[in-house]
N, C-alpha and C. Protein backbone atom coordinates (compact mmCIF):
# COMPACT_ATOMS: atom_id res chain seq x y z
N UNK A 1 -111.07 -19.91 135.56
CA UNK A 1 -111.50 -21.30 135.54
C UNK A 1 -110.30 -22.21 135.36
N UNK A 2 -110.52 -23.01 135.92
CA UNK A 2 -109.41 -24.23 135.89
C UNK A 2 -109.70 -25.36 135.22
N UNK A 3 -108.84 -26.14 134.20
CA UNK A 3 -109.63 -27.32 133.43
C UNK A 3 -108.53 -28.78 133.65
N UNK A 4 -107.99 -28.52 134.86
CA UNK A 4 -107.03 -29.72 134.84
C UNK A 4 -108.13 -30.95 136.04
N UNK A 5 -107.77 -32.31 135.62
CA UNK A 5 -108.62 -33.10 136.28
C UNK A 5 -109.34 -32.84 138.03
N UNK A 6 -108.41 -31.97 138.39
CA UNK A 6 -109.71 -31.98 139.30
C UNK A 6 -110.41 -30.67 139.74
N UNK A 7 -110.74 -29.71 138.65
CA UNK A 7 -111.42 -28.62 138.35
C UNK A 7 -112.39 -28.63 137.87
N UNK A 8 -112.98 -27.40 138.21
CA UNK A 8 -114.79 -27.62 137.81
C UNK A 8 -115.19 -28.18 136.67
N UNK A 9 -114.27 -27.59 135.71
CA UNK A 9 -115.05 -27.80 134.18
C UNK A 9 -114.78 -29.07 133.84
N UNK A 10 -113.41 -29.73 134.23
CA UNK A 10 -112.96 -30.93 133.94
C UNK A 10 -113.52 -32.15 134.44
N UNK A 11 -114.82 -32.10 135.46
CA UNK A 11 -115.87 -32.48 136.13
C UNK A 11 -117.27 -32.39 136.28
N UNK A 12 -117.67 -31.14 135.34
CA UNK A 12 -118.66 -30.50 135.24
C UNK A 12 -119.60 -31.54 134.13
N UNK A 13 -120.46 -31.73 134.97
CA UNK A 13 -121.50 -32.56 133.92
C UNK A 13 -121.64 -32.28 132.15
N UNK A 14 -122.15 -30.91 132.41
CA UNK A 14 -122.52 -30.62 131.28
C UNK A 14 -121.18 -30.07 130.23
N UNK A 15 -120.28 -29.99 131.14
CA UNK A 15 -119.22 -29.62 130.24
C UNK A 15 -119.24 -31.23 129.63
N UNK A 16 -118.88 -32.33 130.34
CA UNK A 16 -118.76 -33.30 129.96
C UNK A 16 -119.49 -34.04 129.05
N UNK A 17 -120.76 -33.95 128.80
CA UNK A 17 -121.93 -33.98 127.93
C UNK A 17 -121.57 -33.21 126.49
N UNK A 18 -121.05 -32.53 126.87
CA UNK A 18 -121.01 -31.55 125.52
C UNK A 18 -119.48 -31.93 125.17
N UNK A 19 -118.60 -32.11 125.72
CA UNK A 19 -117.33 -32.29 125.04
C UNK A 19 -117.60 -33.55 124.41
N UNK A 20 -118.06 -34.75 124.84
CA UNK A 20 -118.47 -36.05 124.61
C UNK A 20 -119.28 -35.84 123.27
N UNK A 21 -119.88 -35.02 123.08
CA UNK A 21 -120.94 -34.82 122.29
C UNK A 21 -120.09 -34.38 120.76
N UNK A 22 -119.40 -33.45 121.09
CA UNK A 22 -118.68 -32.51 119.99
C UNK A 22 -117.52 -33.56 119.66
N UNK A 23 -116.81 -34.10 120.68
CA UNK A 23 -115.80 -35.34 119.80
C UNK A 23 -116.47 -36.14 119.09
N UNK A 24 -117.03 -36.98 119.75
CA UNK A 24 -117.84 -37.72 118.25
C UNK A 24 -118.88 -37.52 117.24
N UNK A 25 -119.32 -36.40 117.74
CA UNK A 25 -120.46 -35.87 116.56
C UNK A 25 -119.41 -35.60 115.60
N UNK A 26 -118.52 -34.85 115.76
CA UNK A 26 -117.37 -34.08 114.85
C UNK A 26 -116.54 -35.36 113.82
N UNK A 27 -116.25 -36.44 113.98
CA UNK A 27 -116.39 -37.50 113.21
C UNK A 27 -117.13 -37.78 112.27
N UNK A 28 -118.48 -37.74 112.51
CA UNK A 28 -119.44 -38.38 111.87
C UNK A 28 -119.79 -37.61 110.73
N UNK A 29 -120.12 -35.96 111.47
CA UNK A 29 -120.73 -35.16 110.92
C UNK A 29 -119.52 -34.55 109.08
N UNK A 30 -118.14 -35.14 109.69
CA UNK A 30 -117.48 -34.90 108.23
C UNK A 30 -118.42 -35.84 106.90
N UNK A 31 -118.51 -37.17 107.67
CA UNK A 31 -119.17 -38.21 106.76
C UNK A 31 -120.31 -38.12 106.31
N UNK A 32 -121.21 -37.11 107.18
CA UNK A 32 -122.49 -36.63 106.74
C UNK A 32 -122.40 -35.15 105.22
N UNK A 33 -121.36 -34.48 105.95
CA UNK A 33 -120.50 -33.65 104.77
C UNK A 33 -120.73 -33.92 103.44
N UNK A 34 -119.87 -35.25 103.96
CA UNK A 34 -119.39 -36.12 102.53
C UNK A 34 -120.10 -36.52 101.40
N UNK A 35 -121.47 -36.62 102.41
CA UNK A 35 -122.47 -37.44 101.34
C UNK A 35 -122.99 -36.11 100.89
N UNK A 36 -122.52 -34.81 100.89
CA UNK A 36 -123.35 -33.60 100.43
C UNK A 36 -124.53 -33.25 101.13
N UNK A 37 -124.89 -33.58 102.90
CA UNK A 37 -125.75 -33.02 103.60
C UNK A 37 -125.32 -31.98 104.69
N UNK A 38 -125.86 -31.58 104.99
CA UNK A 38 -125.51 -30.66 106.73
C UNK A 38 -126.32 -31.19 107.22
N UNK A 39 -125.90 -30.96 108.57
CA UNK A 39 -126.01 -32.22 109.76
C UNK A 39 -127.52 -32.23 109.91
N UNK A 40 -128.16 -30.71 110.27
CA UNK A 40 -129.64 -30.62 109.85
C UNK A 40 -130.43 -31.20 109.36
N UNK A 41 -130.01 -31.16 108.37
CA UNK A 41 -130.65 -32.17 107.08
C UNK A 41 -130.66 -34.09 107.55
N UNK A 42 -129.38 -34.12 107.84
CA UNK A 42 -128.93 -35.42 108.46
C UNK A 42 -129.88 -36.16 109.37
N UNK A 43 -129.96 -35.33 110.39
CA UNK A 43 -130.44 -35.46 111.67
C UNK A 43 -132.50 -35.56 111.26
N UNK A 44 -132.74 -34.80 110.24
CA UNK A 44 -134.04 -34.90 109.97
C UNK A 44 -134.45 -36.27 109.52
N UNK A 45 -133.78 -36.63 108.59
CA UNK A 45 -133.54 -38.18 107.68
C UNK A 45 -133.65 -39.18 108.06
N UNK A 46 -132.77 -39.30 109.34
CA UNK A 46 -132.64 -40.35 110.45
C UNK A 46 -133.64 -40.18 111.31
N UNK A 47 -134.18 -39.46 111.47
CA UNK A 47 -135.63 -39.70 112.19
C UNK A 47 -136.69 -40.02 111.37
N UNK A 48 -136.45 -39.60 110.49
CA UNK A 48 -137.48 -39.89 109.06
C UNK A 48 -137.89 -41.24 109.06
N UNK A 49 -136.00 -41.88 109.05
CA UNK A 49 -135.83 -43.56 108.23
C UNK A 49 -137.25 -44.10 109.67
N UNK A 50 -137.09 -43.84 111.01
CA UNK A 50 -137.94 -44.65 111.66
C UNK A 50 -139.07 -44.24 111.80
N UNK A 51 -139.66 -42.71 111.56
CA UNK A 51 -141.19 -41.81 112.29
C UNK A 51 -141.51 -41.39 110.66
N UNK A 52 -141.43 -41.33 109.69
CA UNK A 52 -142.08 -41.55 108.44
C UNK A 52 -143.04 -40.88 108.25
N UNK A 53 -143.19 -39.56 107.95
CA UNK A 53 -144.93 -38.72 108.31
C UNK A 53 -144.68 -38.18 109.79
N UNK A 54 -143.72 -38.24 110.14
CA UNK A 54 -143.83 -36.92 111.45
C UNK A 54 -144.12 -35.44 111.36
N UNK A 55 -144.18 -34.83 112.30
CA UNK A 55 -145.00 -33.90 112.25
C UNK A 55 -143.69 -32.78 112.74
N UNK A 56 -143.86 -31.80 111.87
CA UNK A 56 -142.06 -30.82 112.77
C UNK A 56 -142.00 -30.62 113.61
N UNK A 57 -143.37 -30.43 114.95
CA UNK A 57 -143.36 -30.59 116.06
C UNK A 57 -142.39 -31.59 116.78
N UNK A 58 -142.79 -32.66 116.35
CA UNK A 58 -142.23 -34.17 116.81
C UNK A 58 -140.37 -33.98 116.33
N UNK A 59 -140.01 -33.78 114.83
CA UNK A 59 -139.08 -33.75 114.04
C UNK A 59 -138.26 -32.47 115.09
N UNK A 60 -138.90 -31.00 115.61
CA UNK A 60 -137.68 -30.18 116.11
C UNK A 60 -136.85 -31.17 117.66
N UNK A 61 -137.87 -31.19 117.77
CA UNK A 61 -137.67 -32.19 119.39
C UNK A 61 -136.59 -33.17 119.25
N UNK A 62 -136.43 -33.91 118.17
CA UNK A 62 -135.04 -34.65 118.04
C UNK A 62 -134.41 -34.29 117.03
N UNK A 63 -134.15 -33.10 116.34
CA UNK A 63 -133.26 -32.81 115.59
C UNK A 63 -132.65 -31.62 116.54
N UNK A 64 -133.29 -31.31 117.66
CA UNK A 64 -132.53 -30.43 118.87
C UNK A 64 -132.64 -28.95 117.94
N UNK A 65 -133.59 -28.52 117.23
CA UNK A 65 -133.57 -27.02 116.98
C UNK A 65 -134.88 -26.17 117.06
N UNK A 66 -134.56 -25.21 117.11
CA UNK A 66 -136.40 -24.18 116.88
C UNK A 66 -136.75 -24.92 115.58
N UNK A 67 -138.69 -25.23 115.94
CA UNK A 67 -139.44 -25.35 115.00
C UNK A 67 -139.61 -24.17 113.96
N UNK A 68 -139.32 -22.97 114.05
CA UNK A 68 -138.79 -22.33 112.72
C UNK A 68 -137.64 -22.11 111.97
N UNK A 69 -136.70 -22.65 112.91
CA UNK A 69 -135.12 -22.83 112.13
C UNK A 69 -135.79 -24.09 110.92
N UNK A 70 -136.21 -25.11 111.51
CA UNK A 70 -136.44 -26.24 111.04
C UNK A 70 -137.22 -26.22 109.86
N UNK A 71 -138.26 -25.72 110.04
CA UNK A 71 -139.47 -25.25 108.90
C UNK A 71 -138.60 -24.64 107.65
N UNK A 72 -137.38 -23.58 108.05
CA UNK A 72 -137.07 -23.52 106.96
C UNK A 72 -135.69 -24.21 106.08
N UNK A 73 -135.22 -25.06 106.98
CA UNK A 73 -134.68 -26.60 106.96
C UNK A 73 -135.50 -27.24 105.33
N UNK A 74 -136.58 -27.70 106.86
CA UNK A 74 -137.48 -28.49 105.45
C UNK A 74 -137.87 -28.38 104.46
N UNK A 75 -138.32 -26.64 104.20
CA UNK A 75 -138.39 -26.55 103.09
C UNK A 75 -137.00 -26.38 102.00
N UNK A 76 -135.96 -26.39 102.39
CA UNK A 76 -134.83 -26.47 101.58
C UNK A 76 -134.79 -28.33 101.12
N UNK A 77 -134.69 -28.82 102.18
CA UNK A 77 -134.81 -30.77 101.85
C UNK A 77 -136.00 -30.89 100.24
N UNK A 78 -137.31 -30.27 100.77
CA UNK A 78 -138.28 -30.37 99.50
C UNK A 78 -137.43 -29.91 98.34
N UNK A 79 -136.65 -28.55 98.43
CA UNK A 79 -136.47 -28.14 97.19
C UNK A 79 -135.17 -29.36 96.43
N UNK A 80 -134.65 -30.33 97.20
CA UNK A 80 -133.73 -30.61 97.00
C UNK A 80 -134.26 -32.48 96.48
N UNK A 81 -135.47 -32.59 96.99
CA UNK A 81 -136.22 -33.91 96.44
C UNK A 81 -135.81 -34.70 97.56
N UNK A 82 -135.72 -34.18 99.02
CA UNK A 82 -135.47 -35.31 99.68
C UNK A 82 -136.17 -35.59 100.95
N UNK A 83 -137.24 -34.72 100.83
CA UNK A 83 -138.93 -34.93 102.14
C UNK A 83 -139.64 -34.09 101.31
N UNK A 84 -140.90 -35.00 101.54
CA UNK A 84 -142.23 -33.77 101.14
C UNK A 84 -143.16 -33.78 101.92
N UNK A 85 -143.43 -32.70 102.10
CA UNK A 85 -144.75 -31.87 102.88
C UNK A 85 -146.23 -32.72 102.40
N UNK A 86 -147.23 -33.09 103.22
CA UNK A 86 -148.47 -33.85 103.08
C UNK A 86 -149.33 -33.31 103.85
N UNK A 87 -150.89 -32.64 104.09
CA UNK A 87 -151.54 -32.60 104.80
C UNK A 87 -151.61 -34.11 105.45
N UNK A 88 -152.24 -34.27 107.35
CA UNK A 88 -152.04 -35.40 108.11
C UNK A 88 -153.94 -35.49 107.00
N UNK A 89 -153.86 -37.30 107.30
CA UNK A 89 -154.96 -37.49 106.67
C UNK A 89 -156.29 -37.63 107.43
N UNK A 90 -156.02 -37.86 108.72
CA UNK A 90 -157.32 -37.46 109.25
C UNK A 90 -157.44 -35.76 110.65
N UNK A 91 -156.62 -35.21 109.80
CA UNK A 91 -156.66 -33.73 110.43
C UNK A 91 -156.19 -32.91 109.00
N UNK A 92 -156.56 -32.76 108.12
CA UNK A 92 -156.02 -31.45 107.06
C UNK A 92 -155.32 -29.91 107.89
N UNK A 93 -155.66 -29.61 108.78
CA UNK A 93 -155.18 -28.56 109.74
C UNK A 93 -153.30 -28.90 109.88
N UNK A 94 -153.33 -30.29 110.15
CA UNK A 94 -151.65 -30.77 110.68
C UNK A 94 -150.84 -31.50 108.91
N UNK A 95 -149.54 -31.08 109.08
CA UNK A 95 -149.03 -31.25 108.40
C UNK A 95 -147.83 -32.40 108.77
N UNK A 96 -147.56 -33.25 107.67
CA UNK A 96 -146.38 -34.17 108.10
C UNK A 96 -145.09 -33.89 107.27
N UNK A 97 -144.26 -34.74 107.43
CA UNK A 97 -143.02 -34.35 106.44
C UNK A 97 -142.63 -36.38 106.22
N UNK A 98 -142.74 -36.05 104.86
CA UNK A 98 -142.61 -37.58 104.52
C UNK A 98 -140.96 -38.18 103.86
N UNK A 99 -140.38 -39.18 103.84
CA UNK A 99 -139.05 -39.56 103.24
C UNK A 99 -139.54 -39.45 101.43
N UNK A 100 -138.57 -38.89 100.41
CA UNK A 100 -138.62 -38.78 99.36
C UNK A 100 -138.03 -40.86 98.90
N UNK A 101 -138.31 -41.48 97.90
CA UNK A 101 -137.50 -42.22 97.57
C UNK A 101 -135.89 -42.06 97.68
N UNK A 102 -135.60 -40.86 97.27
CA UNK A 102 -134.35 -40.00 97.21
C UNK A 102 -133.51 -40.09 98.51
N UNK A 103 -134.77 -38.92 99.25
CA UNK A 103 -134.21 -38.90 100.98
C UNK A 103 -134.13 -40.33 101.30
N UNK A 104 -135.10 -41.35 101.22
CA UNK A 104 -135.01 -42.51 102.01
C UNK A 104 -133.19 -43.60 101.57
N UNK A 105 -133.06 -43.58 100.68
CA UNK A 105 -131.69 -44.11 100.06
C UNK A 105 -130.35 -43.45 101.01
N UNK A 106 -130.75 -41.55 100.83
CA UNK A 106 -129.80 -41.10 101.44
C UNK A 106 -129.44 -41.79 102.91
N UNK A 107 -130.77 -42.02 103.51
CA UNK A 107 -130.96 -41.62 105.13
C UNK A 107 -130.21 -43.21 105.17
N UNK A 108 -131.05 -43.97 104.85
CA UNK A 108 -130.38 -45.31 105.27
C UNK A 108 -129.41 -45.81 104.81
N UNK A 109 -128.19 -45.27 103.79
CA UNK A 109 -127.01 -45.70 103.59
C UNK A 109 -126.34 -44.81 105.15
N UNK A 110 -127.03 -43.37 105.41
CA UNK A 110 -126.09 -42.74 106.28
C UNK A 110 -126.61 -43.39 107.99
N UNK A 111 -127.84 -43.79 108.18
CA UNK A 111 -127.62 -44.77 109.10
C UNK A 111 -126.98 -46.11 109.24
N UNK A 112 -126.85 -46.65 108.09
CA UNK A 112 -125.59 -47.59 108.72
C UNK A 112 -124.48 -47.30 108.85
N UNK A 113 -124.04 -45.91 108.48
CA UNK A 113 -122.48 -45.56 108.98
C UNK A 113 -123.05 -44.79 110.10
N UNK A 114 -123.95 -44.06 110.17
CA UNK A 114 -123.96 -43.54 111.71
C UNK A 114 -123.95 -45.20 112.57
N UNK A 115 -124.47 -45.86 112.36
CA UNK A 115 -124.17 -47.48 113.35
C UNK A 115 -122.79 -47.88 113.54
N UNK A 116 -122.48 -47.95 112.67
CA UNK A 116 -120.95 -48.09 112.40
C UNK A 116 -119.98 -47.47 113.32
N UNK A 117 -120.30 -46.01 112.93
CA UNK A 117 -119.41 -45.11 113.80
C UNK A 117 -119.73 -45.05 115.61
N UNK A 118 -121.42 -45.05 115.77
CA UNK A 118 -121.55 -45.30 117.26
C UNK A 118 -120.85 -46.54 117.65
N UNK A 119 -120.90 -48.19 117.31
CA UNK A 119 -120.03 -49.02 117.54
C UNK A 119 -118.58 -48.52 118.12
N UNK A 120 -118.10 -47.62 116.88
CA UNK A 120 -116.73 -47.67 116.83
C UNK A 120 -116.10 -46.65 118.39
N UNK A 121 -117.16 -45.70 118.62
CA UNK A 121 -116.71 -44.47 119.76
C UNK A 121 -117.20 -45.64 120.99
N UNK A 122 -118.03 -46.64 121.12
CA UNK A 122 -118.14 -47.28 122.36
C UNK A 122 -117.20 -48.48 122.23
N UNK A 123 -116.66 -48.64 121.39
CA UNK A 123 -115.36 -49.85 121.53
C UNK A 123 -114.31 -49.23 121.87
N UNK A 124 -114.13 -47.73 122.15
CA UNK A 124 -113.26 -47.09 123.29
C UNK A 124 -113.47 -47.43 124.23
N UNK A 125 -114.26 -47.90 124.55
CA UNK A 125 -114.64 -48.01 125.91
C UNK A 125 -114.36 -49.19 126.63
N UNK A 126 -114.30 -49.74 128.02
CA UNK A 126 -114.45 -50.68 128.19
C UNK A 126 -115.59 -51.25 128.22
N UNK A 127 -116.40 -52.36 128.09
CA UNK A 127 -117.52 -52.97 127.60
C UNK A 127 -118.43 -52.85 128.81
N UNK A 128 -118.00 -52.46 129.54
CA UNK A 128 -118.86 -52.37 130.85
C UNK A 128 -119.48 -51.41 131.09
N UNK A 129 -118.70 -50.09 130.85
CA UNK A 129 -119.19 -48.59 130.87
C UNK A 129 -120.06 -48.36 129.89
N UNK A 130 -119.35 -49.06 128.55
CA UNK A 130 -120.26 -48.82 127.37
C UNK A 130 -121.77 -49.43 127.33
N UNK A 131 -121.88 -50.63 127.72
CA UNK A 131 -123.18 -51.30 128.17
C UNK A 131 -124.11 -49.74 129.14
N UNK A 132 -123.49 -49.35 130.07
CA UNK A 132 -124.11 -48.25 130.48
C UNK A 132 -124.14 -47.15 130.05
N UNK A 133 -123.19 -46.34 129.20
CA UNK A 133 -123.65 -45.52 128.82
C UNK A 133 -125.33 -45.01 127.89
N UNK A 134 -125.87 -45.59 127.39
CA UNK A 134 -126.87 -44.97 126.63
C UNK A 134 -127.80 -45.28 127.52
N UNK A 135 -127.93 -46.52 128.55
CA UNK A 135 -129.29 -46.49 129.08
C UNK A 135 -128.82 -45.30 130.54
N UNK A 136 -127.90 -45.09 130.57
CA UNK A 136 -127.83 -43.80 131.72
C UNK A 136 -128.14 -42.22 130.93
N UNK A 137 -127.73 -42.52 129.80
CA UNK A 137 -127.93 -41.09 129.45
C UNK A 137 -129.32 -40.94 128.75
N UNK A 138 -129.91 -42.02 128.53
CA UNK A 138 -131.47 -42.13 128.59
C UNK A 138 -132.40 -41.45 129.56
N UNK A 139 -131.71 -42.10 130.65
CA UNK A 139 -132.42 -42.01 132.13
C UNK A 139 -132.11 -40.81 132.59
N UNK A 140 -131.44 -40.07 132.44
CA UNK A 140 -131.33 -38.22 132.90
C UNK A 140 -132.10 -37.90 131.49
N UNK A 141 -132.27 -38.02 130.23
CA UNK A 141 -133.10 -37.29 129.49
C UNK A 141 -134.47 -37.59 129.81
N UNK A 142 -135.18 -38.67 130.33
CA UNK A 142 -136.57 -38.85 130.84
C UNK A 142 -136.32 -38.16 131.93
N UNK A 143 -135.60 -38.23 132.76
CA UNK A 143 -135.59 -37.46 134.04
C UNK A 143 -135.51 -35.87 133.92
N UNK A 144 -134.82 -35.41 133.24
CA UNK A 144 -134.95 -34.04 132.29
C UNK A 144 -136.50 -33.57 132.05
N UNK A 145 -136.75 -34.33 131.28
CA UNK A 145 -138.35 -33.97 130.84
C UNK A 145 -139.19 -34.34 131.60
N UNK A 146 -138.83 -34.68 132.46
CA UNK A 146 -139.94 -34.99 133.50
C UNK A 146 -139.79 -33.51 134.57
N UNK A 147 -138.99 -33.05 134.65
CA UNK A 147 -138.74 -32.05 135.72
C UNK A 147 -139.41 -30.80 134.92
N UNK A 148 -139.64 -30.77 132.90
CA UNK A 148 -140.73 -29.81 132.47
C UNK A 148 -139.55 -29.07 131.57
């Protein structure tokens, strides 16, 4: 394989997706460190701060892992006081995962530095590309899930 600019990998979508991905996640994720979480945990929180009572179904789908990696995720967050487990209230069968007072403090001091830091990786950019980047990489993930 060849990785100089005009070789596969150095062109390759998904290589590119994922290198993009791993430079700036790899930033952030020290700061997530910092505050004494793994990214797991992180990534649950911040979906938390906005879907509040989601369901791990919903929660694996954007924390990007197996719903049993996750399950036993969450139950480490409970032991730690920072989501708790609720039967849904008009289905007892479905279960949600709720923000602790605890978790909720965590999540939203670490979303405004996750804001912070997204700002900071698109002010690399020129303002033009950056304006496009998220609604393009939107539009291949609906397009993604639309193909199943």
């Amino acid at each position: 394989m060849t990785d100089d600019k005009t070789g596969f990998v150095s062109s390759y979508l998904l290589y590119l997706l994922a290198a993009a991905s791993e430079g700036a996640s790899a930033e952030f994720h020290a700061t997530v460190r910092d505050q004494g979480l793994r990214v797991p945990e992180w990534r649950v929180l911040a979906i938390l701060v906005e879907q509040d009572g989601a369901m791990i179904t919903r929660l694996a789908k954007f924390a990007l892992m197996e719903q049993s990696r996750l399950t036993r995720i969450i139950d480490q967050m409970i032991d730690k006081g920072f989501v708790e487990r609720a039967a849904d209230k008009d289905d007892g069968r479905r279960v949600r995962i709720w923000l602790t007072a605890e978790g909720r403090r965590r999540a939203e001091v670490l979303v405004g530095e996750a804001r912070g830091h997204e700002a900071d990786v698109l002010a690399s950019l020129p303002a033009a590309e950056a304006e496009r980047l998220k609604p393009a990489l939107q539009s291949l993930i609906a397009a993604l899930e639309a193909r199943g």
